[in-house]
N, C-alpha and C. Protein backbone atom coordinates (compact mmCIF):
# COMPACT_ATOMS: atom_id res chain seq x y z
N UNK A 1 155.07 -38.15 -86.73
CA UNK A 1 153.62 -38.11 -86.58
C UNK A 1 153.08 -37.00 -87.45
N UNK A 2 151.81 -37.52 -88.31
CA UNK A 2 151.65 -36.37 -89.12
C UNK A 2 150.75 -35.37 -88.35
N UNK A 3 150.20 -33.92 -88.52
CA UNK A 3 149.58 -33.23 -87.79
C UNK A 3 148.58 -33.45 -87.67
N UNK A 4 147.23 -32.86 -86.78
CA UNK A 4 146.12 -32.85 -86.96
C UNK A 4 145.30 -33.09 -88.17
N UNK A 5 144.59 -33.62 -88.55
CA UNK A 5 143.98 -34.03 -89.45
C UNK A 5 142.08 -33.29 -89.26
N UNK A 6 142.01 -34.51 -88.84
CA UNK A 6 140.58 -34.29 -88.39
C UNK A 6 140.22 -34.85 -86.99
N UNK A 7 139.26 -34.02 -86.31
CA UNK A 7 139.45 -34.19 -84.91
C UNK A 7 137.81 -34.90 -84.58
N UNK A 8 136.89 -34.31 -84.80
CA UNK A 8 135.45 -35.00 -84.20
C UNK A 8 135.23 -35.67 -85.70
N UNK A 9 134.59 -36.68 -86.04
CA UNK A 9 133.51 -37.26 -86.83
C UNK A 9 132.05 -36.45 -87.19
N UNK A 10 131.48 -36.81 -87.81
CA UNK A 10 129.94 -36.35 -87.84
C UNK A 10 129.04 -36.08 -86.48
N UNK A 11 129.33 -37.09 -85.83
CA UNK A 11 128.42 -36.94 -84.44
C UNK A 11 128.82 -36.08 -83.37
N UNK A 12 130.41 -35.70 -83.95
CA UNK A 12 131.10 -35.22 -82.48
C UNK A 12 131.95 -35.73 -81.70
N UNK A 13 131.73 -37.17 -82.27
CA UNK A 13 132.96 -37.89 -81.41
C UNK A 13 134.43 -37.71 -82.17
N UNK A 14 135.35 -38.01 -81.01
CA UNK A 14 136.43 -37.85 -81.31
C UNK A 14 137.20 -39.29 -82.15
N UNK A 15 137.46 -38.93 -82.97
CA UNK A 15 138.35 -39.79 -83.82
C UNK A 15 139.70 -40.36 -84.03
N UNK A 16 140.29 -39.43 -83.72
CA UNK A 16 141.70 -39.12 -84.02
C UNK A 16 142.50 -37.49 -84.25
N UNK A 17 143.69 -37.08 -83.61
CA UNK A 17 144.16 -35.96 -83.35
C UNK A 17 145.21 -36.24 -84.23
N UNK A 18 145.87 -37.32 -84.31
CA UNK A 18 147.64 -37.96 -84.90
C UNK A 18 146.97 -38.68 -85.85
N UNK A 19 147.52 -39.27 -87.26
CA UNK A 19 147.93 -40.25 -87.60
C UNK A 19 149.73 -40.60 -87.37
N UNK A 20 149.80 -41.87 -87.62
CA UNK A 20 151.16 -42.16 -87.49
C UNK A 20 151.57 -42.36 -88.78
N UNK A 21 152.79 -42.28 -89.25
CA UNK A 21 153.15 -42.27 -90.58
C UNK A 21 153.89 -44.32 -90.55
N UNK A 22 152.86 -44.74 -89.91
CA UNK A 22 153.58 -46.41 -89.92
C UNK A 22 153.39 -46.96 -91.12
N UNK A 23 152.33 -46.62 -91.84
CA UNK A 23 152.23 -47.31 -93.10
C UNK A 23 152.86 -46.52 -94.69
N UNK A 24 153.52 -45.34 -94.21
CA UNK A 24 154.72 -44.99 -95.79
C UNK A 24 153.92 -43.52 -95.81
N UNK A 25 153.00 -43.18 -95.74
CA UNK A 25 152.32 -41.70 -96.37
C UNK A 25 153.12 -40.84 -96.07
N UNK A 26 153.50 -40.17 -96.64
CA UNK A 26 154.44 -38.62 -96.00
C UNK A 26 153.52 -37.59 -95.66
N UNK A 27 154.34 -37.10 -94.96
CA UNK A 27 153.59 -36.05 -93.58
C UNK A 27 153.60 -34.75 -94.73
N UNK A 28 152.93 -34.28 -95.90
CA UNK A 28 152.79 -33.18 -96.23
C UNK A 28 151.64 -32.91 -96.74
N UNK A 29 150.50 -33.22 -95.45
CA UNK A 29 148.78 -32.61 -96.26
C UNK A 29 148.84 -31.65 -95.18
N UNK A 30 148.38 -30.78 -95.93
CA UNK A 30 147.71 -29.09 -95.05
C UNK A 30 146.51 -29.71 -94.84
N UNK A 31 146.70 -29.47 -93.57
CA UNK A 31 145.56 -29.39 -92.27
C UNK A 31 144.17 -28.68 -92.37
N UNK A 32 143.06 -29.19 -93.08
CA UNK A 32 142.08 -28.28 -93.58
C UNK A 32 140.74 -28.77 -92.99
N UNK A 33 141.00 -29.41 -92.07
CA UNK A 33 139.80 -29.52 -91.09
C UNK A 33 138.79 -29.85 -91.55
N UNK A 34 138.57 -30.59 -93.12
CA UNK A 34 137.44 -31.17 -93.54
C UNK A 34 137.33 -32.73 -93.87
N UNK A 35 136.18 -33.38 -93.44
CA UNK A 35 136.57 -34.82 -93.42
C UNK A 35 136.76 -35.41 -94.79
N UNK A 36 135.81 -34.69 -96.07
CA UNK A 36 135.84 -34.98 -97.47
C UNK A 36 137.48 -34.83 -97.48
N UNK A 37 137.98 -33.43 -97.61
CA UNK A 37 139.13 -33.44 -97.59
C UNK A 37 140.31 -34.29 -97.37
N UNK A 38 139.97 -34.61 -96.48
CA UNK A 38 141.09 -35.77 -96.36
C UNK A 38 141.16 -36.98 -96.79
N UNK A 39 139.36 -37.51 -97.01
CA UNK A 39 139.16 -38.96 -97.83
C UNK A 39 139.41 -38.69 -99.41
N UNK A 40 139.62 -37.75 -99.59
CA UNK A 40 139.60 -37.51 -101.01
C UNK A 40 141.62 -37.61 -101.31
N UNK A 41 142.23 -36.74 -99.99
CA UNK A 41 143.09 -36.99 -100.54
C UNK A 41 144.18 -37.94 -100.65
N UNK A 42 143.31 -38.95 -99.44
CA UNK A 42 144.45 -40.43 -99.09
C UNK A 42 143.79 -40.95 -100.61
N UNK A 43 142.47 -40.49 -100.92
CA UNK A 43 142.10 -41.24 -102.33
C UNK A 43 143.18 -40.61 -103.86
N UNK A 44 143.01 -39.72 -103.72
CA UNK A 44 143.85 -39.01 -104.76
C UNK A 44 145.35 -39.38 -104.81
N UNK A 45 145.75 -39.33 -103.77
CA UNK A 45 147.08 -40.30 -103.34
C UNK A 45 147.58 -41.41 -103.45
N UNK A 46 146.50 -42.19 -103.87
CA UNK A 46 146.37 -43.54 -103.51
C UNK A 46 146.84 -44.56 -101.92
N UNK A 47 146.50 -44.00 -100.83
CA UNK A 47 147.10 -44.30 -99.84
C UNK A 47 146.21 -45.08 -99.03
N UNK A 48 145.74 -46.32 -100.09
CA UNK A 48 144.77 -47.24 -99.50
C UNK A 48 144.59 -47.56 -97.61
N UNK A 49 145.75 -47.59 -97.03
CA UNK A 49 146.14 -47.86 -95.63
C UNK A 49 145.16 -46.22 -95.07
N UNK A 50 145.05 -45.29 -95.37
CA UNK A 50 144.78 -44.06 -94.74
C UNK A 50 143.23 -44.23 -95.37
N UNK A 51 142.84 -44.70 -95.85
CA UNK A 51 141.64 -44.51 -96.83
C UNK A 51 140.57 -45.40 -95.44
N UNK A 52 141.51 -46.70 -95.40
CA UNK A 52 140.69 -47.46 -94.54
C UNK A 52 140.71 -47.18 -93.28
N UNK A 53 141.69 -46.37 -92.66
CA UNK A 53 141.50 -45.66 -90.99
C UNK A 53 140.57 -44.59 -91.33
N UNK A 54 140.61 -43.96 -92.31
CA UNK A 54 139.87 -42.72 -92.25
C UNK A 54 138.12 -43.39 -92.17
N UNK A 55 137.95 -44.68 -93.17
CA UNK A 55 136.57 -45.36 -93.56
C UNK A 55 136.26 -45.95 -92.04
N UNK A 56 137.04 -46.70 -91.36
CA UNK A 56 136.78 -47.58 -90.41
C UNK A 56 136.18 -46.50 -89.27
N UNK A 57 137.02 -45.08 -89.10
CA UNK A 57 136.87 -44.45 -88.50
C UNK A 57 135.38 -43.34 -88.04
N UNK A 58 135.05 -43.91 -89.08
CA UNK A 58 133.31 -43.15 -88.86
C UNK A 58 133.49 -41.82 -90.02
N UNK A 59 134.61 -40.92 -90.61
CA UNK A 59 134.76 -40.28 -91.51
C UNK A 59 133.60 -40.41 -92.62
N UNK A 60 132.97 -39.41 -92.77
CA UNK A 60 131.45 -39.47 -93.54
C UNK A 60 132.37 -39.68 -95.45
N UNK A 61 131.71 -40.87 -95.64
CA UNK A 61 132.44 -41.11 -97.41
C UNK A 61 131.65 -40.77 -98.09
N UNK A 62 130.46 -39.90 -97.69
CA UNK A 62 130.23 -38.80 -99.09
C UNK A 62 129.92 -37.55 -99.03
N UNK A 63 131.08 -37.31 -97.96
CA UNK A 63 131.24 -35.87 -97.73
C UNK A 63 131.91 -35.77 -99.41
N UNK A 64 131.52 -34.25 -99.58
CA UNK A 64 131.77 -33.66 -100.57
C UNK A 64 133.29 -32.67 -100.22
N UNK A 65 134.40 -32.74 -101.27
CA UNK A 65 135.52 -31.81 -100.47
C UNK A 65 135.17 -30.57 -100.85
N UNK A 66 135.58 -30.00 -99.85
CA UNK A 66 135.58 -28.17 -100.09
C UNK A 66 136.05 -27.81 -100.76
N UNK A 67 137.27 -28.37 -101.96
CA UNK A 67 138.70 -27.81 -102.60
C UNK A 67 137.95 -28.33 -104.32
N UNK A 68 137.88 -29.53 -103.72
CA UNK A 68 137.27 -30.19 -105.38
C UNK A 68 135.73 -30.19 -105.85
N UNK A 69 134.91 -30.15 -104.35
CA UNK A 69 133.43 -30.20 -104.82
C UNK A 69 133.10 -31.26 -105.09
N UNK A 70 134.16 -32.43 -105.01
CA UNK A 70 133.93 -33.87 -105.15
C UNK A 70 133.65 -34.72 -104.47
N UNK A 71 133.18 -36.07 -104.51
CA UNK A 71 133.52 -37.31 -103.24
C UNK A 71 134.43 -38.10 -103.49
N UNK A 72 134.98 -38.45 -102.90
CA UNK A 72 136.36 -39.24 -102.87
C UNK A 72 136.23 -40.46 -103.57
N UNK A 73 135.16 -41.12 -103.74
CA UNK A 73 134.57 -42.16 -105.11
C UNK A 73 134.75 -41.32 -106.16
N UNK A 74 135.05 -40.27 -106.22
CA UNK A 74 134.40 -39.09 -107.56
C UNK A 74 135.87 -38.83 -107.92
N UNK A 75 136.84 -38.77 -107.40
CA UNK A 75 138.08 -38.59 -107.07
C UNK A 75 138.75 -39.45 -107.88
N UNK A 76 138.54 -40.73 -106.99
CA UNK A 76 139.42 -41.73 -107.24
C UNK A 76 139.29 -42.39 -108.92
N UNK A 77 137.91 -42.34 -109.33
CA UNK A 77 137.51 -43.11 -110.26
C UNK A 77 138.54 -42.21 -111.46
N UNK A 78 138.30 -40.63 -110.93
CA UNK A 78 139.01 -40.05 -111.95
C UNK A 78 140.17 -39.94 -112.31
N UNK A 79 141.30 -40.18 -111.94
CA UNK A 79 142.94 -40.14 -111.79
C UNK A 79 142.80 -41.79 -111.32
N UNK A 80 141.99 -43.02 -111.66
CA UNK A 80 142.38 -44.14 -111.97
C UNK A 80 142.78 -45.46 -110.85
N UNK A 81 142.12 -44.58 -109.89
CA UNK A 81 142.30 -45.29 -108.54
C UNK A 81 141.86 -46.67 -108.05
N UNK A 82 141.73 -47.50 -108.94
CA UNK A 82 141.00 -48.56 -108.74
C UNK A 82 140.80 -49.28 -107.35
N UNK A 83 141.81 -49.29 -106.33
CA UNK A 83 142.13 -50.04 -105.01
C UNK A 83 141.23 -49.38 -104.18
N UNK A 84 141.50 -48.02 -104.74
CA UNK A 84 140.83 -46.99 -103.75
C UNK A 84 139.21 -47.23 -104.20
N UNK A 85 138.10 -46.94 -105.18
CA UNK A 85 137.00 -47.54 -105.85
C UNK A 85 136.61 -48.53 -105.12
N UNK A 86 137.54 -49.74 -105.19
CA UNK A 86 136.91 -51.47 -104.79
C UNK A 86 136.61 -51.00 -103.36
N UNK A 87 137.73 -49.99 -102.71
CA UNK A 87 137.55 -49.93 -101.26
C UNK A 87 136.03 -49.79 -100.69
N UNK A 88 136.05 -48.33 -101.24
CA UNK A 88 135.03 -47.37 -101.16
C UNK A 88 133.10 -48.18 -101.49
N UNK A 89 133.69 -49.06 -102.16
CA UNK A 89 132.78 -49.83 -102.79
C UNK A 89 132.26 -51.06 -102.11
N UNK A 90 133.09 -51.85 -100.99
CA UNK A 90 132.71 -52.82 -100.77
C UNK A 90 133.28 -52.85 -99.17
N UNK A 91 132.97 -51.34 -99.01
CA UNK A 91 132.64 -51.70 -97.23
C UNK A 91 131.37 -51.66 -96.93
N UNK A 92 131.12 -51.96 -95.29
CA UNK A 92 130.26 -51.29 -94.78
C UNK A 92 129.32 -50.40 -95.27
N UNK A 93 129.82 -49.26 -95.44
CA UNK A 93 128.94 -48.14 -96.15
C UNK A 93 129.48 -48.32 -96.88
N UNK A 94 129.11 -48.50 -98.33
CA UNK A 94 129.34 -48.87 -99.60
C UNK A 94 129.19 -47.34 -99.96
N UNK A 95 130.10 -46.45 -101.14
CA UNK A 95 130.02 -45.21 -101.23
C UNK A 95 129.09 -45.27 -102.30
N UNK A 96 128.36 -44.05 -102.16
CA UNK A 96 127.36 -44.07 -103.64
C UNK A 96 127.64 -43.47 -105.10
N UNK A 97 127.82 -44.78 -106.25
CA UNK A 97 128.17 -44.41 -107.29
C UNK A 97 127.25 -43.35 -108.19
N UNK A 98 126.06 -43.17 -107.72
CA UNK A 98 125.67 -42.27 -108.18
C UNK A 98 125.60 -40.93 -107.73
N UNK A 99 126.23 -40.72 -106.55
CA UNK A 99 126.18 -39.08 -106.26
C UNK A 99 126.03 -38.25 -107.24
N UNK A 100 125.62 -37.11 -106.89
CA UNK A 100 125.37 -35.80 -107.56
C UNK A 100 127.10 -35.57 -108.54
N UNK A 101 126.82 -34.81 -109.37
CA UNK A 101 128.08 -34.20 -109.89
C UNK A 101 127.99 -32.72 -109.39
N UNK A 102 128.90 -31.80 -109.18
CA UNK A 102 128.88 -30.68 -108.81
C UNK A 102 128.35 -29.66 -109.68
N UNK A 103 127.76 -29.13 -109.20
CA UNK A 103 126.84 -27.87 -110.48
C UNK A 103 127.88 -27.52 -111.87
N UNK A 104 129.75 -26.98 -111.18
CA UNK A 104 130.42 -26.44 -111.94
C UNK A 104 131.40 -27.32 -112.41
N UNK A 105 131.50 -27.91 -113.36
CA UNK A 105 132.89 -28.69 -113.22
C UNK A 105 132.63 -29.70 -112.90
N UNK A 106 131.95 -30.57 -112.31
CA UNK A 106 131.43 -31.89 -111.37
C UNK A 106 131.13 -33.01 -112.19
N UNK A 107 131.57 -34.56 -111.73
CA UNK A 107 131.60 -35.36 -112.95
C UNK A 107 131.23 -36.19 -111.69
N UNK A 108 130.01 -37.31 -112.15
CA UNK A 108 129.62 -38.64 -111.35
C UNK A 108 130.88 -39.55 -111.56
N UNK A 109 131.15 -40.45 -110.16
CA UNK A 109 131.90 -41.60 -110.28
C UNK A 109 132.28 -42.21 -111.78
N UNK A 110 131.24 -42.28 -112.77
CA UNK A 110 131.25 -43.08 -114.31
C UNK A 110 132.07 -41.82 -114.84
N UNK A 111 131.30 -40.97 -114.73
CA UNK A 111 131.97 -39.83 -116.01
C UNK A 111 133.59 -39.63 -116.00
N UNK A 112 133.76 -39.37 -114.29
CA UNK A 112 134.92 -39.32 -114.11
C UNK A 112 135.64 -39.68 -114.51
N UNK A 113 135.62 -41.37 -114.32
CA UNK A 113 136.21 -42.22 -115.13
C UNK A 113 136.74 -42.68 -116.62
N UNK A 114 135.78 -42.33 -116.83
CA UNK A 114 135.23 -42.15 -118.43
C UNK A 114 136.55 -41.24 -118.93
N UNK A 115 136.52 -40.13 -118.32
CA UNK A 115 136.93 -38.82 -118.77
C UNK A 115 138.78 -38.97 -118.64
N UNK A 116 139.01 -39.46 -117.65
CA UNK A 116 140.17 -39.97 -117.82
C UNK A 116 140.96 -41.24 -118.51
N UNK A 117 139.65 -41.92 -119.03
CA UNK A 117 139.98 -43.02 -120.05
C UNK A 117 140.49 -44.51 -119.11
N UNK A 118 139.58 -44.44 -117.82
CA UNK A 118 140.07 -45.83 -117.18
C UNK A 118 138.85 -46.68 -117.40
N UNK A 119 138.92 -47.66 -118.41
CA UNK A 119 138.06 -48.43 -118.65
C UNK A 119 137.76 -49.56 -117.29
N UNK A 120 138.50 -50.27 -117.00
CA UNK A 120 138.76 -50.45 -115.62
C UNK A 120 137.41 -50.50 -114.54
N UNK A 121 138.04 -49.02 -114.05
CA UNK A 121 136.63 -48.16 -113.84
C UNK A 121 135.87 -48.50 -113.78
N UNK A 122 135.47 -47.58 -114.87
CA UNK A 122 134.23 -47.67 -115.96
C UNK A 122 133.52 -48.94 -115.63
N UNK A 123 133.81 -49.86 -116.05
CA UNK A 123 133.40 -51.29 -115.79
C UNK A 123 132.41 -51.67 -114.79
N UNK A 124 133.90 -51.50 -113.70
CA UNK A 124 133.44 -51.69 -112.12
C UNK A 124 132.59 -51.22 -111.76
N UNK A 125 132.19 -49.63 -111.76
CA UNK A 125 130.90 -48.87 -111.63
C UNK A 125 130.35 -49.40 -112.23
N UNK A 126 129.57 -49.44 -113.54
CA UNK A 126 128.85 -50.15 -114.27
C UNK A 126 127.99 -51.24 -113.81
N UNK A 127 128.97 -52.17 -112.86
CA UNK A 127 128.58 -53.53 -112.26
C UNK A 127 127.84 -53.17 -110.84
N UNK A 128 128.08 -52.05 -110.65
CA UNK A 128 127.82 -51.43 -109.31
C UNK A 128 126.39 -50.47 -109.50
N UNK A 129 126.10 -50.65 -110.33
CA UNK A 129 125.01 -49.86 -110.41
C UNK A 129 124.78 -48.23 -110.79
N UNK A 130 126.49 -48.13 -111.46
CA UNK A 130 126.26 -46.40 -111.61
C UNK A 130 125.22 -46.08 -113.48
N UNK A 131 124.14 -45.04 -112.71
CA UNK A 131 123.91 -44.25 -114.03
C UNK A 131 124.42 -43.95 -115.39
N UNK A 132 124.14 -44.91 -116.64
CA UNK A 132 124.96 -44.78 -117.48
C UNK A 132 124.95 -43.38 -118.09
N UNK A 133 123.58 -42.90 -117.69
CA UNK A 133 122.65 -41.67 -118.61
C UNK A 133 122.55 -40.38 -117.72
N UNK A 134 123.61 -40.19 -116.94
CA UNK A 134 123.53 -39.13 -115.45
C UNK A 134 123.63 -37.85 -116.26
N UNK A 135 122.88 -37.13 -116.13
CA UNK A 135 122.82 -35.89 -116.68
C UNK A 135 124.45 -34.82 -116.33
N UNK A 136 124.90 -34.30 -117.42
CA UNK A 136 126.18 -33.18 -117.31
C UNK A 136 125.92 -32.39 -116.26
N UNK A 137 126.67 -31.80 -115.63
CA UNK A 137 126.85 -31.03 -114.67
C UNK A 137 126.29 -29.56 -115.51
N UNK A 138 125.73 -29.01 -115.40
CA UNK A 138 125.24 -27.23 -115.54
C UNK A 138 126.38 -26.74 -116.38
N UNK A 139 127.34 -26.63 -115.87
CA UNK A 139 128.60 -25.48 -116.35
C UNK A 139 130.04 -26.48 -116.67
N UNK A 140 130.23 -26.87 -117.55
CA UNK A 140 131.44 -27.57 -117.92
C UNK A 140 131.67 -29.23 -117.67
N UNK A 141 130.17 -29.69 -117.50
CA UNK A 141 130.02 -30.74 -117.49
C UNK A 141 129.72 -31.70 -118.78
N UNK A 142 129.89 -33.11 -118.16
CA UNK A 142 129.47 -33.86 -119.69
C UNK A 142 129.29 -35.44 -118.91
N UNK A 143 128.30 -35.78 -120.19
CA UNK A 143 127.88 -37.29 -119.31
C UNK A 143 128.76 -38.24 -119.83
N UNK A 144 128.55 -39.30 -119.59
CA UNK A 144 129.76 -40.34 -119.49
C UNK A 144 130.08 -40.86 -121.62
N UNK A 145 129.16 -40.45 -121.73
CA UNK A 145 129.72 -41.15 -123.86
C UNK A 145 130.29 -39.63 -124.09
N UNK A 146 129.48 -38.68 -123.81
CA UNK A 146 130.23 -37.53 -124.36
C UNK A 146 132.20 -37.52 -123.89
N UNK A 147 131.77 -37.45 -122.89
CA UNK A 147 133.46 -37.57 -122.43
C UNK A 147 134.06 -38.28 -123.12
N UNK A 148 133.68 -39.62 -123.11
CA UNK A 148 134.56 -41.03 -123.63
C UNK A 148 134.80 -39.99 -125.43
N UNK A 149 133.76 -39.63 -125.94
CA UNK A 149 133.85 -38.83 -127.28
C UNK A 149 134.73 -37.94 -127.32
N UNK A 150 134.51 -37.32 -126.36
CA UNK A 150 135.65 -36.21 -126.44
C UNK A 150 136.96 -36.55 -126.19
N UNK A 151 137.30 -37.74 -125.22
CA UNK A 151 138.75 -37.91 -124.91
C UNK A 151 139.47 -39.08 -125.96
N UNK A 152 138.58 -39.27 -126.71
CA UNK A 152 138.66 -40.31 -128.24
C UNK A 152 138.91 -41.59 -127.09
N UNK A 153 138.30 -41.86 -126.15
CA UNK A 153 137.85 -43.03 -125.51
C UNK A 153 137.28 -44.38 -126.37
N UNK A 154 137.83 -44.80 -127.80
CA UNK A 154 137.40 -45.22 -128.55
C UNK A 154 136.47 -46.54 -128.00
N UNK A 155 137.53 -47.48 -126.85
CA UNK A 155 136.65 -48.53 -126.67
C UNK A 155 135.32 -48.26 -125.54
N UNK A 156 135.75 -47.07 -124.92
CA UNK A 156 134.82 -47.15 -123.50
C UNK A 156 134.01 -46.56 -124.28
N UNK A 157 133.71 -45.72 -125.30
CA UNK A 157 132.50 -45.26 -126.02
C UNK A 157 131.49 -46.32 -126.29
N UNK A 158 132.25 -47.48 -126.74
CA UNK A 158 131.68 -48.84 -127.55
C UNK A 158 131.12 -48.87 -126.34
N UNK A 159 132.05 -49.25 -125.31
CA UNK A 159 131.36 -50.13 -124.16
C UNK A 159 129.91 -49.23 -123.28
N UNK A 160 130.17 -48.39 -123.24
CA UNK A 160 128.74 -46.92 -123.00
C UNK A 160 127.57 -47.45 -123.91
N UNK A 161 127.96 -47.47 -125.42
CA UNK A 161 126.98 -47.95 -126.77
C UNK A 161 126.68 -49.11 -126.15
N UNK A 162 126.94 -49.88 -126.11
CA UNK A 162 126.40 -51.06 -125.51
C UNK A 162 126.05 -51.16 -124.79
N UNK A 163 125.89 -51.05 -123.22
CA UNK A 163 125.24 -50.95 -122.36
C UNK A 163 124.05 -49.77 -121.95
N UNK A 164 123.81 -48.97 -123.13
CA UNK A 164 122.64 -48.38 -123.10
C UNK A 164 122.40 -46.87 -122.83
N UNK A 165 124.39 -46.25 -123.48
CA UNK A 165 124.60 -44.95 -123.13
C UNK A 165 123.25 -43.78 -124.14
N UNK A 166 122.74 -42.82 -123.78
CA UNK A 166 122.13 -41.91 -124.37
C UNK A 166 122.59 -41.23 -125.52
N UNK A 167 122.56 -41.23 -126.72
CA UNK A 167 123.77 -40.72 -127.91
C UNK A 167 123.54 -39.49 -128.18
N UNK A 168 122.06 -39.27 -127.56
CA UNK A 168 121.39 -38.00 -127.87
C UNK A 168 121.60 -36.83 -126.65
N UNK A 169 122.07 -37.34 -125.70
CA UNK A 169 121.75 -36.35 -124.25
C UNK A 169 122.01 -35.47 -124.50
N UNK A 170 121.26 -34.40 -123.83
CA UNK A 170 121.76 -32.89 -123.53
C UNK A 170 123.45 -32.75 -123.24
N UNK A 171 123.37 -31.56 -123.73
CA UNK A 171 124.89 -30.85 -123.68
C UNK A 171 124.41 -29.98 -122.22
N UNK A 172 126.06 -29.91 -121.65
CA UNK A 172 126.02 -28.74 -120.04
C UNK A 172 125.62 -27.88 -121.05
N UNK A 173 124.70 -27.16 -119.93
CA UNK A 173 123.97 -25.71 -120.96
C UNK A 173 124.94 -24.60 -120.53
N UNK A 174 126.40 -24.49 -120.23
CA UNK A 174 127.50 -23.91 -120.77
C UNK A 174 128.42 -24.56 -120.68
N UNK A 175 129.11 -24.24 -121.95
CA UNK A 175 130.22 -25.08 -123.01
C UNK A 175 130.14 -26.67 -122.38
N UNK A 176 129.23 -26.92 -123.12
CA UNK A 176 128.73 -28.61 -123.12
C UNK A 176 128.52 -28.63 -124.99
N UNK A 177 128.69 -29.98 -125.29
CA UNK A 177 128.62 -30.45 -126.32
C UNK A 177 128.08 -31.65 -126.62
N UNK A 178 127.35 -32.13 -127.67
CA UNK A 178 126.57 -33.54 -127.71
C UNK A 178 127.75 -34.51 -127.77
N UNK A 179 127.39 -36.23 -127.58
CA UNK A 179 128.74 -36.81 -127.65
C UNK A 179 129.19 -36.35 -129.54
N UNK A 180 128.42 -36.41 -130.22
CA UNK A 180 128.32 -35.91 -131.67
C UNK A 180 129.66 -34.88 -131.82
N UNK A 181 129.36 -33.71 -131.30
CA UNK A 181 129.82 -32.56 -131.26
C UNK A 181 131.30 -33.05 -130.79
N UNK A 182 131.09 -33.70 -129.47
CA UNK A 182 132.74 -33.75 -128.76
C UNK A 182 133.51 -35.10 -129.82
N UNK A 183 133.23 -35.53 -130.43
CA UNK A 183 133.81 -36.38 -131.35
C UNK A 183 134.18 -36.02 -132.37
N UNK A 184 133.46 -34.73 -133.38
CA UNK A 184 133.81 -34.30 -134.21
C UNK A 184 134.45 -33.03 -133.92
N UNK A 185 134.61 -32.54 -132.75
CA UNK A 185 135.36 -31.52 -132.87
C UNK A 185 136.70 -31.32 -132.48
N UNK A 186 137.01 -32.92 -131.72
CA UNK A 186 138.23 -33.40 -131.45
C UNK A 186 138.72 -34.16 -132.68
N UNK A 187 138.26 -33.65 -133.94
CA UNK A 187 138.74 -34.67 -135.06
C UNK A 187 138.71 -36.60 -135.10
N UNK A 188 138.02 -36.57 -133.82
CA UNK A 188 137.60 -38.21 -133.31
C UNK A 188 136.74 -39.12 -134.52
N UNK A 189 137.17 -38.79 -136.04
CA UNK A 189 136.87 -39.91 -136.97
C UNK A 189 135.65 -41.04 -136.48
N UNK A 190 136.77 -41.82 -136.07
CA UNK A 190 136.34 -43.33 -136.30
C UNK A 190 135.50 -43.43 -134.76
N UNK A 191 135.24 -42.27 -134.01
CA UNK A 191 133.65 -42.54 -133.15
C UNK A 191 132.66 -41.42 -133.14
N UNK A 192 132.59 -40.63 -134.43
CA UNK A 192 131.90 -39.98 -135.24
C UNK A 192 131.22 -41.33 -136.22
């Protein structure tokens, strides 16, 4: 039995004290008493089975985690989680692809994606209604073409260009760069 997890929900009610390890997850998450926390990390994990006790369970899906500053849509999109995405995406509470990005560091569901080069993704949000043009995060942020520019995302750049990405947007007003800038300074040629 893995330990305590999370004990009340949003309202106070009680949820769950145990999970059981019946569906494969191994018993090694530190116990951090936050509900983001833990949807983020059956998401980060990919541990679709824990994703949906935690969702079914009343667990708020856009809590933000304390560790990452993220939502577990924000998470998943980024390290390529697709199962986890469709999840998050087509329950009940449908998670919102446009959440905030975090002031420092913080990337929307798209960017995320973007940034790790899962076209995939990318896509799926897209179809879902995420912000192609979501403004960079303040401090080390970047919107979804810049990224694709910077990570020489050659086709998801196209696919951004086409669907109506901003070529011009603001750069994070620290160490942010235009998609311009992050293309040519990654030696990115051929999406310069």
């Amino acid at each position: 039995i893995m330990g305590r997890l999370i004990s009340t929900n949003v309202n106070g009610n009680h949820i769950f004290s145990t999970l059981e390890q019946t569906d494969g997850w191994k018993n090694d998450f530190a116990d951090t008493g936050h509900y983001g926390d833990v949807l983020v990390w059956a998401a980060l994990n990919e541990i679709e089975s824990m994703a949906i006790r935690l969702i079914r369970s009343g667990v708020e899906i856009e809590a933000y985690s304390s560790i990452s500053h993220m939502t577990a849509i924000q998470i998943a999109a980024g390290v390529g989680r697709i199962e986890v995405v469709e999840l998050l995406l087509n329950n009940d509470n449908k998670a919102d692809v446009n959440a905030p990005a975090a002031v420092d560091d913080g990337r929307t569901a798209l960017q995320a994606a973007v940034g790790g080069g899962h076209a995939d993704i990318a896509q799926l949000l897209l179809r879902n209604g995420a912000d192609i043009n979501a403004l960079a995060a303040s401090y080390h942020g970047r919107t979804a073409l810049q990224a694709a520019a910077g990570g020489y995302h050659t086709e998801i750049a196209q696919l951004l260009l086409n669907s109506g990405a901003d070529i011009n947007a603001a750069p994070a007003i620290y160490d942010g760069r235009t998609a311009l800038q992050a293309a040519a300074g990654g030696g990115h040629t051929e999406i310069v």
